[in-house]
PDB file of N, CA and C in Angstrom:
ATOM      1  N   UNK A   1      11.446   6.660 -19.173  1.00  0.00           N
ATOM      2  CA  UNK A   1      11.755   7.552 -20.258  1.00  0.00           C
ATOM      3  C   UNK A   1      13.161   7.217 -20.731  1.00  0.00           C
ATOM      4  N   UNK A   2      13.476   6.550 -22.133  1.00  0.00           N
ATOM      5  CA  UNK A   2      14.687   6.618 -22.975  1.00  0.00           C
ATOM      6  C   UNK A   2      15.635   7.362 -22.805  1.00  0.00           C
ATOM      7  N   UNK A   3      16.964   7.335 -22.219  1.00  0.00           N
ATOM      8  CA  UNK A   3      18.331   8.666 -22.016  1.00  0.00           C
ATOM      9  C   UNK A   3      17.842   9.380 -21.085  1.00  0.00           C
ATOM     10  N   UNK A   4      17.033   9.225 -20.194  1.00  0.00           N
ATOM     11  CA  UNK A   4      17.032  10.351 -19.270  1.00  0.00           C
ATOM     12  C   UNK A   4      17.892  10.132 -18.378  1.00  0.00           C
ATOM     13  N   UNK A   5      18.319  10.980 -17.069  1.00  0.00           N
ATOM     14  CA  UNK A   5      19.326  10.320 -16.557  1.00  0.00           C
ATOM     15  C   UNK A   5      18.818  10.662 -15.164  1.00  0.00           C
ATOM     16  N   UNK A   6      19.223  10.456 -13.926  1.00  0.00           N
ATOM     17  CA  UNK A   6      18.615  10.041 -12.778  1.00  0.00           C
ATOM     18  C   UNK A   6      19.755  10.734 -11.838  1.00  0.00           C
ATOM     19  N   UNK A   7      19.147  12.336 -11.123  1.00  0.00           N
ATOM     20  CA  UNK A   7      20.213  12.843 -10.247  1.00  0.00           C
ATOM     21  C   UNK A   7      20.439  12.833  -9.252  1.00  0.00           C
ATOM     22  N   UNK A   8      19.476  12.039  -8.613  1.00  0.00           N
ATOM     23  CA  UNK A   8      19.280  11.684  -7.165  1.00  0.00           C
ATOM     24  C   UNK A   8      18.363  10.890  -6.986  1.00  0.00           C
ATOM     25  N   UNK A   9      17.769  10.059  -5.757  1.00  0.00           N
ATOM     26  CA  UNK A   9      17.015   9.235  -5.096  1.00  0.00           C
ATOM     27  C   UNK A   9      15.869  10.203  -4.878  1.00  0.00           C
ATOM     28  N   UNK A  10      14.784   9.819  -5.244  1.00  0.00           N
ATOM     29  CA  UNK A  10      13.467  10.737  -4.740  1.00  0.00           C
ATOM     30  C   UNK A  10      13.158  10.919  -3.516  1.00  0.00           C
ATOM     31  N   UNK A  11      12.957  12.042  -3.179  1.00  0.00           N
ATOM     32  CA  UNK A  11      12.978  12.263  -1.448  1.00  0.00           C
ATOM     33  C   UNK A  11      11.235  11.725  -0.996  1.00  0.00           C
ATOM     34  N   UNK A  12      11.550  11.018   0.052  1.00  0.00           N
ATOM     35  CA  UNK A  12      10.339  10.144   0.518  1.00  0.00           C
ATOM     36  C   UNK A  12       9.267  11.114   1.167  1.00  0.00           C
ATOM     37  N   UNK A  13       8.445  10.697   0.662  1.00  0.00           N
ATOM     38  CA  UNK A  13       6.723  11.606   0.901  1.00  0.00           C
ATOM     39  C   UNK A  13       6.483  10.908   2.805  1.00  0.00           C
ATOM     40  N   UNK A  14       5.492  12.198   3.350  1.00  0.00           N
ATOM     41  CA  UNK A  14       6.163  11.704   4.441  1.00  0.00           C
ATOM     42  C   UNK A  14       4.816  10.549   4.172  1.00  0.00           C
ATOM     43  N   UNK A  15       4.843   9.302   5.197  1.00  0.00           N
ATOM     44  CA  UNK A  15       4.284   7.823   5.495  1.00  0.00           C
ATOM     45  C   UNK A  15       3.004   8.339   6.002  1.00  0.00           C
ATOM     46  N   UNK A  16       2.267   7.873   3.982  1.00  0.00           N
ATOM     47  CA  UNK A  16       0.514   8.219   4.653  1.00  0.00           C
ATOM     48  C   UNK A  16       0.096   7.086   3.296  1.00  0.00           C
ATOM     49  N   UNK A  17      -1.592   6.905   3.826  1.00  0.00           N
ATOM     50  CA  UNK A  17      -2.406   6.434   2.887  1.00  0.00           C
ATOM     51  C   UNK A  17      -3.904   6.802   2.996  1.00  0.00           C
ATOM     52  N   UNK A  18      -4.363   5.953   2.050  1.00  0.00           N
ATOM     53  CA  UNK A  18      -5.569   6.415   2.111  1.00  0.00           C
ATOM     54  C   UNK A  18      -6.604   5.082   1.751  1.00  0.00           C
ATOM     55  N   UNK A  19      -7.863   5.067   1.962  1.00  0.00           N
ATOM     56  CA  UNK A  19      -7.917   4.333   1.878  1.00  0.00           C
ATOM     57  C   UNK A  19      -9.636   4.079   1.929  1.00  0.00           C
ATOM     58  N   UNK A  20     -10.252   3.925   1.080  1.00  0.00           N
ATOM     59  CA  UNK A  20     -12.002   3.601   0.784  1.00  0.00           C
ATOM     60  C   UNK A  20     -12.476   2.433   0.685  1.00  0.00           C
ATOM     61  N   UNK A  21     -13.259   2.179   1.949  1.00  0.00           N
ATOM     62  CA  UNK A  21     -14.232   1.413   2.188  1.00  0.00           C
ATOM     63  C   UNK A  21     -15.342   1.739   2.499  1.00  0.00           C
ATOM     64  N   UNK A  22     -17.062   0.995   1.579  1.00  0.00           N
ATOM     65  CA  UNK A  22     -17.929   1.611   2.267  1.00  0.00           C
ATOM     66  C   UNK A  22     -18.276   1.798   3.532  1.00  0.00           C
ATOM     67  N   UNK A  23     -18.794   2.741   4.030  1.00  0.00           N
ATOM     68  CA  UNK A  23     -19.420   2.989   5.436  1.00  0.00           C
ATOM     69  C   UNK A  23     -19.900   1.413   6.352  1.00  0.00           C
ATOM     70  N   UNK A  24     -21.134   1.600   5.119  1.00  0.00           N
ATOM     71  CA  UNK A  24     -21.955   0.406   5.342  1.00  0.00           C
ATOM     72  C   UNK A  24     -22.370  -0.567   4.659  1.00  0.00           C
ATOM     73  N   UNK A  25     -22.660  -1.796   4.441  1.00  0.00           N
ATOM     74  CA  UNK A  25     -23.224  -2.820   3.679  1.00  0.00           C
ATOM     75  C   UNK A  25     -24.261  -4.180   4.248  1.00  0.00           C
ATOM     76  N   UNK A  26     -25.052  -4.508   3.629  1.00  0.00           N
ATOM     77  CA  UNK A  26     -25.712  -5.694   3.993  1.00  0.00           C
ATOM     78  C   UNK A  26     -25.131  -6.809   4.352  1.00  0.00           C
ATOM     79  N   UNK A  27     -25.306  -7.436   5.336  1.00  0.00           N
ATOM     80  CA  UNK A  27     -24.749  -8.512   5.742  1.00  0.00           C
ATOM     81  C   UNK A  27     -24.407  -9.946   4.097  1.00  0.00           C
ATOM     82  N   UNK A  28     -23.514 -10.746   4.062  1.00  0.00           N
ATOM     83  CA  UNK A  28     -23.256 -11.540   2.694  1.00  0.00           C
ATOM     84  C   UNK A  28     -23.022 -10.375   1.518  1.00  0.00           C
ATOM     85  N   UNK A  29     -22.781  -9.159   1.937  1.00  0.00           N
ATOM     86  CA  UNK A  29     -22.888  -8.258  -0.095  1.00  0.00           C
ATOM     87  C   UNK A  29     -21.328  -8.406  -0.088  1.00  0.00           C
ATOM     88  N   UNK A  30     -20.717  -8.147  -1.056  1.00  0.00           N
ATOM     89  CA  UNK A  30     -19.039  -8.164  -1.550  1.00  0.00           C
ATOM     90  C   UNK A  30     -19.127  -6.504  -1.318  1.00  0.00           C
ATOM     91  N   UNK A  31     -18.287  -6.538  -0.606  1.00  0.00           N
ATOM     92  CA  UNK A  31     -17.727  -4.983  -0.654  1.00  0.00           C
ATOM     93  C   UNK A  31     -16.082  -4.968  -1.298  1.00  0.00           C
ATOM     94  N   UNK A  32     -16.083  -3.331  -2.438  1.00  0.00           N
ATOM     95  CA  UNK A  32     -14.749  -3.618  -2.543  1.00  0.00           C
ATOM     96  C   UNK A  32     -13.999  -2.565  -1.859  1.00  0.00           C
ATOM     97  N   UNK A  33     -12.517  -3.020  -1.920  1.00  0.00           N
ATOM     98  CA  UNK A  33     -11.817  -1.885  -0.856  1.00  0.00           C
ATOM     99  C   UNK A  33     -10.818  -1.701  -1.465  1.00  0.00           C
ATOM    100  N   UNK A  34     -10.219  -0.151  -1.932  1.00  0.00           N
ATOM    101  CA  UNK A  34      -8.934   0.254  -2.340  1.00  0.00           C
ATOM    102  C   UNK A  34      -8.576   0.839  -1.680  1.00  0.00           C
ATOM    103  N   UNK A  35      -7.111   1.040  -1.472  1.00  0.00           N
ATOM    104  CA  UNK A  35      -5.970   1.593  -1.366  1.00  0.00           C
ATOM    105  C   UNK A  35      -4.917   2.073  -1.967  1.00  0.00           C
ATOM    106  N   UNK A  36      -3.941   3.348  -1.128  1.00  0.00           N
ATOM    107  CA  UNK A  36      -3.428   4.278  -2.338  1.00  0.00           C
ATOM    108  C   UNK A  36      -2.562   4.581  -1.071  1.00  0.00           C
ATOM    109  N   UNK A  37      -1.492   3.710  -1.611  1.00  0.00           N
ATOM    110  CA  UNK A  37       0.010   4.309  -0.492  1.00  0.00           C
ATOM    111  C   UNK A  37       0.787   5.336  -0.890  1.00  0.00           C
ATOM    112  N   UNK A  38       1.481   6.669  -0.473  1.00  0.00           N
ATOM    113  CA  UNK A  38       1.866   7.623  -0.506  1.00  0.00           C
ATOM    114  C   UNK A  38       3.976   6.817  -0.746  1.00  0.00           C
ATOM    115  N   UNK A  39       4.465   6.726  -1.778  1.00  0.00           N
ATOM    116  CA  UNK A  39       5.778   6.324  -1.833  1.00  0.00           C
ATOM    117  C   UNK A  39       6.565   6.437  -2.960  1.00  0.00           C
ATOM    118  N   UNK A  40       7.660   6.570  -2.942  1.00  0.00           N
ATOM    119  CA  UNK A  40       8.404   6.509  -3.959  1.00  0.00           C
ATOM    120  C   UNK A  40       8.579   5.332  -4.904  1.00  0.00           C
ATOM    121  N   UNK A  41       8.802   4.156  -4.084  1.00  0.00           N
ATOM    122  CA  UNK A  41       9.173   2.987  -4.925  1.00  0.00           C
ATOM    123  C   UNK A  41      10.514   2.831  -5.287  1.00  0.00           C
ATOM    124  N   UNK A  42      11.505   3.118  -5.089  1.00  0.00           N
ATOM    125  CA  UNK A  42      12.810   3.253  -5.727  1.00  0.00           C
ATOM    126  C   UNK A  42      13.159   1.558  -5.541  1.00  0.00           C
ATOM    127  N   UNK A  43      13.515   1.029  -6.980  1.00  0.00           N
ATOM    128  CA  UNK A  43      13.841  -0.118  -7.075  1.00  0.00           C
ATOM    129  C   UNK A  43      15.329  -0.431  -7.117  1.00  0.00           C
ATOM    130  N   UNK A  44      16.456   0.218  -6.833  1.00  0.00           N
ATOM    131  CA  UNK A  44      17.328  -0.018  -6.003  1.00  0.00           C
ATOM    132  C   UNK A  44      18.669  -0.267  -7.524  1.00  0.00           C
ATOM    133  N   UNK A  45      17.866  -0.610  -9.060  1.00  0.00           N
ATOM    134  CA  UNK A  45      18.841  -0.940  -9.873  1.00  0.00           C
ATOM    135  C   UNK A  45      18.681   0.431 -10.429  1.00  0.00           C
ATOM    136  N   UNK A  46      18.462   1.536 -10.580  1.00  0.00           N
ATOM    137  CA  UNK A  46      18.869   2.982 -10.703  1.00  0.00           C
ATOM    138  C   UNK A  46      20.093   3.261 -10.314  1.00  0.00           C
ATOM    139  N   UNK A  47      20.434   4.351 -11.474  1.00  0.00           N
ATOM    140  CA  UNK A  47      21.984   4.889 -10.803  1.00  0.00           C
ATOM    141  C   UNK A  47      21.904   6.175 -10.980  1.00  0.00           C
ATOM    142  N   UNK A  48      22.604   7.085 -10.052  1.00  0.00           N
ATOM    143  CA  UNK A  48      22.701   8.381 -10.654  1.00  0.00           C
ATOM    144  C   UNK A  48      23.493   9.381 -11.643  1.00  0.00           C
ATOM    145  N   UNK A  49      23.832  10.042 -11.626  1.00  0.00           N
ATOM    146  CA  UNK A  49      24.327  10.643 -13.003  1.00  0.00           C
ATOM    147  C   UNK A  49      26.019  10.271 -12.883  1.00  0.00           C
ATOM    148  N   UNK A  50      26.715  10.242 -11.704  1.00  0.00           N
ATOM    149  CA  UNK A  50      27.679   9.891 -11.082  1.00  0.00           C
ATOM    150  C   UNK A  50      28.007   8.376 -11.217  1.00  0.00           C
ATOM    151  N   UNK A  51      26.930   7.896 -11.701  1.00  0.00           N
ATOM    152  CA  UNK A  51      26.495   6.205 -11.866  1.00  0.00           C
ATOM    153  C   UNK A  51      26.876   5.375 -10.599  1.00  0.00           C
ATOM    154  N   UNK A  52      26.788   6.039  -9.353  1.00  0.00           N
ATOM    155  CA  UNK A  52      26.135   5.427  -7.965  1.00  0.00           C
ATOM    156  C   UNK A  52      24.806   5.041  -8.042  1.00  0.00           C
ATOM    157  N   UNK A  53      24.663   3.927  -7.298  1.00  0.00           N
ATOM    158  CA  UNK A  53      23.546   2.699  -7.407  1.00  0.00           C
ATOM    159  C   UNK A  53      22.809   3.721  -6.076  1.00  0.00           C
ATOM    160  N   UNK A  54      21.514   3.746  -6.680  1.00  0.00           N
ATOM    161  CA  UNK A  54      20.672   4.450  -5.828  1.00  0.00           C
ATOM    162  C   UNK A  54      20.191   3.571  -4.909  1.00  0.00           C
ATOM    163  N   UNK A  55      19.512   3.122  -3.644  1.00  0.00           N
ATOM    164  CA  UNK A  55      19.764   2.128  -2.782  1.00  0.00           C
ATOM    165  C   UNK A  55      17.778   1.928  -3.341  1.00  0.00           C
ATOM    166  N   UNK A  56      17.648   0.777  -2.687  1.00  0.00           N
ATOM    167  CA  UNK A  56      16.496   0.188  -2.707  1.00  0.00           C
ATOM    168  C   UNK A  56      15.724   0.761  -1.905  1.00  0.00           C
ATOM    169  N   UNK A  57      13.904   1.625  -1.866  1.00  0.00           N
ATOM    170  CA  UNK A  57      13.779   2.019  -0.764  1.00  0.00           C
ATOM    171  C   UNK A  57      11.790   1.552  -1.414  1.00  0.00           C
ATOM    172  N   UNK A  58      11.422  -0.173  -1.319  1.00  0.00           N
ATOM    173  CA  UNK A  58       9.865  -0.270  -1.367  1.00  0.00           C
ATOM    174  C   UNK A  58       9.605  -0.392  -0.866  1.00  0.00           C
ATOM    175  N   UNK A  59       7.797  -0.476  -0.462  1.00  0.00           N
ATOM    176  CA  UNK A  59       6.669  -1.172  -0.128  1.00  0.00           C
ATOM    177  C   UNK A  59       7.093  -2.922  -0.066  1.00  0.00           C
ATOM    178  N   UNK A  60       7.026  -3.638   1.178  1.00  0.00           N
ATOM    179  CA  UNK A  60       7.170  -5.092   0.391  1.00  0.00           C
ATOM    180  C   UNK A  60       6.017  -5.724   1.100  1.00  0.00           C
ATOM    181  N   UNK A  61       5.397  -5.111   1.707  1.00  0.00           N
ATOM    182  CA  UNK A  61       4.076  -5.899   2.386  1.00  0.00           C
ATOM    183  C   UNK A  61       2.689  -5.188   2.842  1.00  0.00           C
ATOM    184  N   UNK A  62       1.918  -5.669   2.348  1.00  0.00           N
ATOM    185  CA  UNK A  62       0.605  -5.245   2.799  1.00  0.00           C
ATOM    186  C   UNK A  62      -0.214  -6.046   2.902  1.00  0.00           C
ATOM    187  N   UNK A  63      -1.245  -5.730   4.380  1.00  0.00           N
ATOM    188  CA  UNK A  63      -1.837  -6.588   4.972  1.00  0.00           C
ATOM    189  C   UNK A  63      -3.048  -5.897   5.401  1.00  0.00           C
ATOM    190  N   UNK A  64      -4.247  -6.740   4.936  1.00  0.00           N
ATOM    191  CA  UNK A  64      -5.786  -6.167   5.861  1.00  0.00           C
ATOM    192  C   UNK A  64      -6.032  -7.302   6.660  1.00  0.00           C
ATOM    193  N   UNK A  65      -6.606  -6.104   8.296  1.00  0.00           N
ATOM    194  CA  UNK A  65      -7.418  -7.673   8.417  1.00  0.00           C
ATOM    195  C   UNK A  65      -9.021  -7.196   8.771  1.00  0.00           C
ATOM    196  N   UNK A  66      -9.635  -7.998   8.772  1.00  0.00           N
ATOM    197  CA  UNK A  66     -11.281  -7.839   9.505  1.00  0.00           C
ATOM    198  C   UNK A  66     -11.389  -7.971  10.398  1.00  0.00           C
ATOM    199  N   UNK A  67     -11.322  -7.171  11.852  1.00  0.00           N
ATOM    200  CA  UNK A  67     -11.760  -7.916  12.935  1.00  0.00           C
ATOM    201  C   UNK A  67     -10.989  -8.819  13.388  1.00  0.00           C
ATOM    202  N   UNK A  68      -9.541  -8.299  13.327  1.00  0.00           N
ATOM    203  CA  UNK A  68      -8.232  -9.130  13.609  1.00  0.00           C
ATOM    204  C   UNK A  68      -8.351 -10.501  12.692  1.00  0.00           C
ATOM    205  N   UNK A  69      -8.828 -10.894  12.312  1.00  0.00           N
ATOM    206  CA  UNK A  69      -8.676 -11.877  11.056  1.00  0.00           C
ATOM    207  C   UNK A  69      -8.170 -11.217   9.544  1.00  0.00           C
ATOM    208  N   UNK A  70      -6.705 -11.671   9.319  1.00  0.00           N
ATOM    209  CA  UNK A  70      -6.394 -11.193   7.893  1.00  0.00           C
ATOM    210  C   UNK A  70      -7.516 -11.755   6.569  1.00  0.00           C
ATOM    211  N   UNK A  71      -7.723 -10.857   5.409  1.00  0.00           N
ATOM    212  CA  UNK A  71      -8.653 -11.405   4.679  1.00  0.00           C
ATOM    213  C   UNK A  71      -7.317 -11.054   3.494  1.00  0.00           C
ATOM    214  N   UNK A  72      -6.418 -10.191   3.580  1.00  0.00           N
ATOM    215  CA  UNK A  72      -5.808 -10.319   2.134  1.00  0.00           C
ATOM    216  C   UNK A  72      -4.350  -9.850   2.404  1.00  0.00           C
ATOM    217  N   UNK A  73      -3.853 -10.298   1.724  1.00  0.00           N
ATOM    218  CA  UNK A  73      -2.009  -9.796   2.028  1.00  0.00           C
ATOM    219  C   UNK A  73      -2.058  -9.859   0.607  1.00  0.00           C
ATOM    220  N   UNK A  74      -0.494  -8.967   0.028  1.00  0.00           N
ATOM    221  CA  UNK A  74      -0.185  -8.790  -0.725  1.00  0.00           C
ATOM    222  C   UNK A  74       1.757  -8.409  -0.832  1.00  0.00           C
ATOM    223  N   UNK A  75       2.422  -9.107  -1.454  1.00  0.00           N
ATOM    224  CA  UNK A  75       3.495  -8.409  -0.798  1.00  0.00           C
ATOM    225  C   UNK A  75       4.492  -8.208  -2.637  1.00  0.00           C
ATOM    226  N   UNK A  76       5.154  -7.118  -2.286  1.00  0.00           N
ATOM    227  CA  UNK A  76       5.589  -6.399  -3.370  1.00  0.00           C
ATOM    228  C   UNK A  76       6.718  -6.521  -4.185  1.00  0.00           C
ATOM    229  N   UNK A  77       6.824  -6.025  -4.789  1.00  0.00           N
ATOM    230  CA  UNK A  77       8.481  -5.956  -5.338  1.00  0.00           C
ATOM    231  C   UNK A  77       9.282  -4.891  -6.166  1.00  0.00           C
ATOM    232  N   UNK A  78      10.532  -4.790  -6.634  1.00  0.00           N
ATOM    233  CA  UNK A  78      10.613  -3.267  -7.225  1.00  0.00           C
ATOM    234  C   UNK A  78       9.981  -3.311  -8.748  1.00  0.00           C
ATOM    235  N   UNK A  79       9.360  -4.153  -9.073  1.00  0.00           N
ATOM    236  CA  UNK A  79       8.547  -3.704 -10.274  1.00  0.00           C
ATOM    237  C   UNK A  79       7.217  -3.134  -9.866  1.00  0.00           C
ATOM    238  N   UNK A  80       6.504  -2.660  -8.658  1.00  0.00           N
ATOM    239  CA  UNK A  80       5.833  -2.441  -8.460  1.00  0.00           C
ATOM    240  C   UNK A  80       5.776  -0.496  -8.243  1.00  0.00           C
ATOM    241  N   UNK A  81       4.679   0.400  -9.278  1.00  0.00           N
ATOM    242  CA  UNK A  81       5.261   1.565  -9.237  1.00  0.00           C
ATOM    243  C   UNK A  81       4.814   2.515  -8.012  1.00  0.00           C
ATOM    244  N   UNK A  82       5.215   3.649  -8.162  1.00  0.00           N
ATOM    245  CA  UNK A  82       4.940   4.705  -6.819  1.00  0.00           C
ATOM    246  C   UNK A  82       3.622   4.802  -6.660  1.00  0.00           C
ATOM    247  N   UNK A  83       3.938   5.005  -5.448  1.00  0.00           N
ATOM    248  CA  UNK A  83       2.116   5.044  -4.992  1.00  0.00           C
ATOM    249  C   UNK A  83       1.147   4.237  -5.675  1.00  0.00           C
ATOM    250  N   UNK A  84       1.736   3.049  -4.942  1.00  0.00           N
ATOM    251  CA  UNK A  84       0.517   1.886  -5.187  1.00  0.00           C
ATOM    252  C   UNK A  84      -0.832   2.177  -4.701  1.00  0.00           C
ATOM    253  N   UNK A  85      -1.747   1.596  -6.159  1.00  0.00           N
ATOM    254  CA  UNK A  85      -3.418   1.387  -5.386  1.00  0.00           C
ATOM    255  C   UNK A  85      -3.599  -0.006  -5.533  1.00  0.00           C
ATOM    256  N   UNK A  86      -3.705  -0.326  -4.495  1.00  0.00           N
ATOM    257  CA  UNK A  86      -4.272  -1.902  -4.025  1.00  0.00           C
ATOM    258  C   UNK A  86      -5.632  -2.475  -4.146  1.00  0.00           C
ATOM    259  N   UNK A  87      -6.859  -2.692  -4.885  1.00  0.00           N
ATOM    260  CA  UNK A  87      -8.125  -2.519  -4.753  1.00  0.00           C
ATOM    261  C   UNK A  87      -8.047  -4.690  -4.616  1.00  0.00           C
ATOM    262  N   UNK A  88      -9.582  -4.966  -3.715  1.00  0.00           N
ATOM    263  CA  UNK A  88      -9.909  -6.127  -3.670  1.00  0.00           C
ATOM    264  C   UNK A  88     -10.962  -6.328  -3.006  1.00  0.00           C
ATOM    265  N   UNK A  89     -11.973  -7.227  -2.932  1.00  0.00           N
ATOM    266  CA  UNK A  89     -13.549  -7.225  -2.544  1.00  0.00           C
ATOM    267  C   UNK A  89     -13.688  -8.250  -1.198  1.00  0.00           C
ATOM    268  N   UNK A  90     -14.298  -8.335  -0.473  1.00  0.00           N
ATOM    269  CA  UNK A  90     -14.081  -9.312   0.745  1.00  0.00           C
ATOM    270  C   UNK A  90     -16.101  -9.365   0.815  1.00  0.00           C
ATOM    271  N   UNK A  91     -16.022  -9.937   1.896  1.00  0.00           N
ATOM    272  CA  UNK A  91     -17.714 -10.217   1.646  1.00  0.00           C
ATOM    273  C   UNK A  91     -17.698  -9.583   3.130  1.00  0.00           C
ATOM    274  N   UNK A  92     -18.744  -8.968   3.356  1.00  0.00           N
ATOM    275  CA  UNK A  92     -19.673  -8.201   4.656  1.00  0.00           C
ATOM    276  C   UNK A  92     -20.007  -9.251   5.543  1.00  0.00           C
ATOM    277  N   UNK A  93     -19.550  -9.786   6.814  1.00  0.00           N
ATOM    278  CA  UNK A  93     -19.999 -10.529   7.597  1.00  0.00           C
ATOM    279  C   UNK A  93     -20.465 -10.198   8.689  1.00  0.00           C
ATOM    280  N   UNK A  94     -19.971  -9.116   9.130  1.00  0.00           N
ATOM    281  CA  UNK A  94     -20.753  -8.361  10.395  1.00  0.00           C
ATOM    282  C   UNK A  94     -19.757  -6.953  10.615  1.00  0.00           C
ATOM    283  N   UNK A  95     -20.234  -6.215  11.615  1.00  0.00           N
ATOM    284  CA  UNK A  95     -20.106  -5.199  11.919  1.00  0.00           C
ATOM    285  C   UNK A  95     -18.743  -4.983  12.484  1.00  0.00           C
ATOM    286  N   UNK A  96     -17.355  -4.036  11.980  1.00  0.00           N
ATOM    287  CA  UNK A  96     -16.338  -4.335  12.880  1.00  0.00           C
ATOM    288  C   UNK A  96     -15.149  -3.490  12.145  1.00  0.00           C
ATOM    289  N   UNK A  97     -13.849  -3.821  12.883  1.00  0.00           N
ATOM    290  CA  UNK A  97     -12.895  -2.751  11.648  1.00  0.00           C
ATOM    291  C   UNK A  97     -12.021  -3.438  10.952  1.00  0.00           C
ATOM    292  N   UNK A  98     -11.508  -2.968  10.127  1.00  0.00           N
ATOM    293  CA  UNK A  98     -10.660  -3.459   9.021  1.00  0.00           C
ATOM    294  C   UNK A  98      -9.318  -2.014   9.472  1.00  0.00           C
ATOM    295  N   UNK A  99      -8.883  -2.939   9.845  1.00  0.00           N
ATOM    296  CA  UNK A  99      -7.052  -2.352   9.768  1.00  0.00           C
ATOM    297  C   UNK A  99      -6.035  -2.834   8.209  1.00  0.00           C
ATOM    298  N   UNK A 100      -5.522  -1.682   8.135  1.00  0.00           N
ATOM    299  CA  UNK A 100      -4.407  -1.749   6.822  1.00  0.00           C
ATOM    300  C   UNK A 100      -3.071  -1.480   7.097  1.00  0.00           C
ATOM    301  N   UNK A 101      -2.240  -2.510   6.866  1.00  0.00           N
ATOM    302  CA  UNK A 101      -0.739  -1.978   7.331  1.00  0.00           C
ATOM    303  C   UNK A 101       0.044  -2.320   6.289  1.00  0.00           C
ATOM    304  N   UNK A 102       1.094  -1.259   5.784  1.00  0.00           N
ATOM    305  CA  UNK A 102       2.144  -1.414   4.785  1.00  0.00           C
ATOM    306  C   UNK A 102       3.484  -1.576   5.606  1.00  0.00           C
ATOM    307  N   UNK A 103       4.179  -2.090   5.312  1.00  0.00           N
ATOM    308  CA  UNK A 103       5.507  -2.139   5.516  1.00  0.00           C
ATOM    309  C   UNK A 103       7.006  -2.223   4.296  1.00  0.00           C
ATOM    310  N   UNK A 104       8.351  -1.519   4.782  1.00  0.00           N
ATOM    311  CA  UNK A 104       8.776  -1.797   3.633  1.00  0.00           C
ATOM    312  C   UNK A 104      10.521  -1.728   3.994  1.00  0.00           C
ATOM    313  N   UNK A 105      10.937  -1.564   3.093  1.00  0.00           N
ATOM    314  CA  UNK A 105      12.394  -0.726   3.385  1.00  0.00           C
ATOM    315  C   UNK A 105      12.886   0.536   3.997  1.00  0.00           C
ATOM    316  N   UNK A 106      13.675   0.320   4.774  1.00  0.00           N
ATOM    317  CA  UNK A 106      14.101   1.373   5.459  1.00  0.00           C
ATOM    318  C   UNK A 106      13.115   1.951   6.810  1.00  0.00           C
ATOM    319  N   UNK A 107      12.790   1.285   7.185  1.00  0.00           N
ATOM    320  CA  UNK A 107      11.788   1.541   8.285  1.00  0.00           C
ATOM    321  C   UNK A 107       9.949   2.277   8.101  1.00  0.00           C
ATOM    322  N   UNK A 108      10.121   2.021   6.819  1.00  0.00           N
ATOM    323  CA  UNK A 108       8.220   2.257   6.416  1.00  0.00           C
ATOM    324  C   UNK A 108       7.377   1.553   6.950  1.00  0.00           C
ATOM    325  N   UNK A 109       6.659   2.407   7.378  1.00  0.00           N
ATOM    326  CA  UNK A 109       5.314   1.575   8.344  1.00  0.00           C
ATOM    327  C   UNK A 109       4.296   2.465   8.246  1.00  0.00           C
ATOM    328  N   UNK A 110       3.167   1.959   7.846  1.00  0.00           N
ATOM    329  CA  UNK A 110       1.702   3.102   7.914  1.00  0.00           C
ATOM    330  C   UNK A 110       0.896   2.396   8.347  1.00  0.00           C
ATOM    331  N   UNK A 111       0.047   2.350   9.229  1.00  0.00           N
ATOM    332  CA  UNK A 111      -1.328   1.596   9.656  1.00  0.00           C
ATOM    333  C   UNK A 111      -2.816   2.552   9.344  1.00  0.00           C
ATOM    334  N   UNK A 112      -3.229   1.682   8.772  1.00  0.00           N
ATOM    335  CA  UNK A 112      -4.840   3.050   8.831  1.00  0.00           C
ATOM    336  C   UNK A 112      -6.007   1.946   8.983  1.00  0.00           C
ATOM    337  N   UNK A 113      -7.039   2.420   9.358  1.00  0.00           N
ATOM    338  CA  UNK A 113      -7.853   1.490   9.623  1.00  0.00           C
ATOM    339  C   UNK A 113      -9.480   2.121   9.188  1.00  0.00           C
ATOM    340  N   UNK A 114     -10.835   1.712   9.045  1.00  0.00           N
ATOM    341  CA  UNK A 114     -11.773   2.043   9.045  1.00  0.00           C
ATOM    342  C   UNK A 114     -12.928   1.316   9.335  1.00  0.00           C
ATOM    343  N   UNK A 115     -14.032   1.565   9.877  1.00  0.00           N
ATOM    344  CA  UNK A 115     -15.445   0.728  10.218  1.00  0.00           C
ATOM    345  C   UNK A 115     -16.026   0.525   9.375  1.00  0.00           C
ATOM    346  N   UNK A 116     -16.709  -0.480   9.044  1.00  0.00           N
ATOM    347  CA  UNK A 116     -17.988  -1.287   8.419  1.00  0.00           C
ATOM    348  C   UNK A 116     -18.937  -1.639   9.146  1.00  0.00           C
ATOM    349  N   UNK A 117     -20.062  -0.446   9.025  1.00  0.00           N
ATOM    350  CA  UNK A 117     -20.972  -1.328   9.636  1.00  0.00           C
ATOM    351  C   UNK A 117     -22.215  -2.104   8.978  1.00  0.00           C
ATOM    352  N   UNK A 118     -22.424  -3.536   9.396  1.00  0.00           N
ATOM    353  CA  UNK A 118     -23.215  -4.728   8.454  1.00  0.00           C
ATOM    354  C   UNK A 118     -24.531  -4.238   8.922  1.00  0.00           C
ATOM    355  N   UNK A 119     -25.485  -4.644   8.446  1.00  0.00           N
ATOM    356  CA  UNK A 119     -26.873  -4.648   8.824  1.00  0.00           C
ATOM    357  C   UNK A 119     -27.605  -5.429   8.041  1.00  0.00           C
TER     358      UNK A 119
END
């Protein structure tokens, strides 16, 4: 927003996500999977009304894997806005879990994970 002015650093939501994958799918089908991280994003070239440099506080990495095999990383930057949704499709190979971990500035860490089961 044009002239607005910025009076503080946004206070951090506490470290959650969320995160949809189907239950279940046929063995070879593309399943897709989004994600929706709970964050501020503060890109660090903000100042406040005092025109102190508000400090940097993102997301800079995210990682799935299948069954301890990574299938997608993604890693961030401060053009990237609050509460990212991450969506991307992987193919159904068998039955097993998919772990999700963000990491970032200032000690952010969320892990969430969920089952797929193939048939």
């Amino acid at each position: 927003m044009a002239g607005a002015s910025v009076n503080a650093p946004a206070q951090a939501s506490p470290a959650r996500a969320v995160v949809s994958v189907p239950a279940q799918a046929k063995r070879g089908e593309v399943i897709e999977i989004k994600t929706l991280a709970a964050h501020p994003m503060e890109t660090g070239f903000r100042r406040t009304q005092l025109g102190e440099l508000i400090p940097r506080d993102i997301i800079r990495l995210f990682v799935c894997t299948y069954n301890g095999e990574e299938i997608f990383r993604a890693e961030l930057h401060p053009a990237v806005s609050a509460n990212p949704l991450i969506a991307f499709s992987t193919v159904a190979t068998e039955s097993g879990k998919l772990e999700f971990r963000w990491s970032g500035d200032n000690g952010y860490s969320v892990t969430q994970s969920a089952t797929l089961t193939v048939f």
